[in-house]
Protein backbone atom coordinates (compact mmCIF):
# COMPACT_ATOMS: atom_id res chain seq x y z
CA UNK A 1 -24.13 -21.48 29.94
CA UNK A 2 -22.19 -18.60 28.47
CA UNK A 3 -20.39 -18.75 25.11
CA UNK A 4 -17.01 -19.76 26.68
CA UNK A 5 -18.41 -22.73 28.79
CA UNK A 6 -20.11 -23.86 25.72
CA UNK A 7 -17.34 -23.55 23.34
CA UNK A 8 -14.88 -25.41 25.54
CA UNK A 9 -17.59 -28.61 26.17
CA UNK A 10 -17.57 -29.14 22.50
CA UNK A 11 -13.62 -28.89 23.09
CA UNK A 12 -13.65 -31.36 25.60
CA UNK A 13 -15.60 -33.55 23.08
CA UNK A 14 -14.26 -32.69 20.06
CA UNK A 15 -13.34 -36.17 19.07
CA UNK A 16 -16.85 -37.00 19.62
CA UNK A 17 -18.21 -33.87 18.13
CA UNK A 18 -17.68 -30.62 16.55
CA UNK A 19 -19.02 -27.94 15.43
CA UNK A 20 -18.45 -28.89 11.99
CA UNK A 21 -20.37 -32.02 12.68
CA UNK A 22 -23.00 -30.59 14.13
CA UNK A 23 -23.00 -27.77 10.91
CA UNK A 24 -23.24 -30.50 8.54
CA UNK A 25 -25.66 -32.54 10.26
CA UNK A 26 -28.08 -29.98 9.83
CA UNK A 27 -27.01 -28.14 6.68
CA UNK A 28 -25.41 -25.09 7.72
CA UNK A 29 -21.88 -23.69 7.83
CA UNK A 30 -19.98 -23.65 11.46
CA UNK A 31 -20.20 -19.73 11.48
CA UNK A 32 -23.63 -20.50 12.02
CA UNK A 33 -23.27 -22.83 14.78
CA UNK A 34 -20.96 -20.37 16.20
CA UNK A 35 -23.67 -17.86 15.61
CA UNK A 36 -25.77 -19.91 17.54
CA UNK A 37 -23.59 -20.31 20.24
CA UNK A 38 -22.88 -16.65 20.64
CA UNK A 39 -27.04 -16.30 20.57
CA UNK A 40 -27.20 -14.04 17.31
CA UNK A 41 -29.21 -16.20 16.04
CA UNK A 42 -32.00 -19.04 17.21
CA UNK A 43 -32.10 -22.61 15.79
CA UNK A 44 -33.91 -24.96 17.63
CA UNK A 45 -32.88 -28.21 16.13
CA UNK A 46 -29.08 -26.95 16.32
CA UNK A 47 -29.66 -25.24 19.97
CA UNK A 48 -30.95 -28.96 20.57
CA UNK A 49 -27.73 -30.65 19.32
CA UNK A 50 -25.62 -28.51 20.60
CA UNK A 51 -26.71 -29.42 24.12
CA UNK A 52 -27.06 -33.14 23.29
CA UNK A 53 -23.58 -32.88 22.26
CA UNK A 54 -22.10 -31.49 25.61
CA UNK A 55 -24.90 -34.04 27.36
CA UNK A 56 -26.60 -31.06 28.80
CA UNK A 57 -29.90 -30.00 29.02
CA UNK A 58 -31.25 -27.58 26.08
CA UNK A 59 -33.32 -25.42 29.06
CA UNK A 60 -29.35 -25.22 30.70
CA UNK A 61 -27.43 -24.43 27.94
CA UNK A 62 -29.68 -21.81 26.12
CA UNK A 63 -32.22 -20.87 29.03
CA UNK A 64 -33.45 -17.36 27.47
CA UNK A 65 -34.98 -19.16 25.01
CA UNK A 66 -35.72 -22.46 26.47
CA UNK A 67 -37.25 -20.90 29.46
CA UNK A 68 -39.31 -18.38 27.55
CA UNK A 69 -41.08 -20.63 25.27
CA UNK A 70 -41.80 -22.65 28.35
């Protein structure tokens, strides 16, 4: 999933879940969420919620990294 189709799940959701929530659940600010998201940076355990939050598979959502590790 691209940045867009990611950003607009959580949207979708956002009653549910944000990426505030998800910041805070793990200790980090939303820029780095958003960081996340825009794949500047790699956080398992975020890249993990992320996808549970939009009830997608982590190896669909961020497959370059999912994939590789694989």
């Amino acid at each position: 999933m691209n940045e867009e189709e990611i950003k607009l799940e959580l949207f979708k959701r956002r009653k549910r879940v944000s990426m505030a929530s998800i910041a805070r659940k793990h200790g980090k600010s939303r820029s780095a969420v958003l960081y996340i998201i825009r794949r500047q940076f790699v956080n398992e355990a975020i890249m993990n919620s992320i996808a549970e939050a939009i009830e997608r598979d982590p190896k669909y959502v961020f497959p370059e990294h999912f994939l590789k590790a694989s």
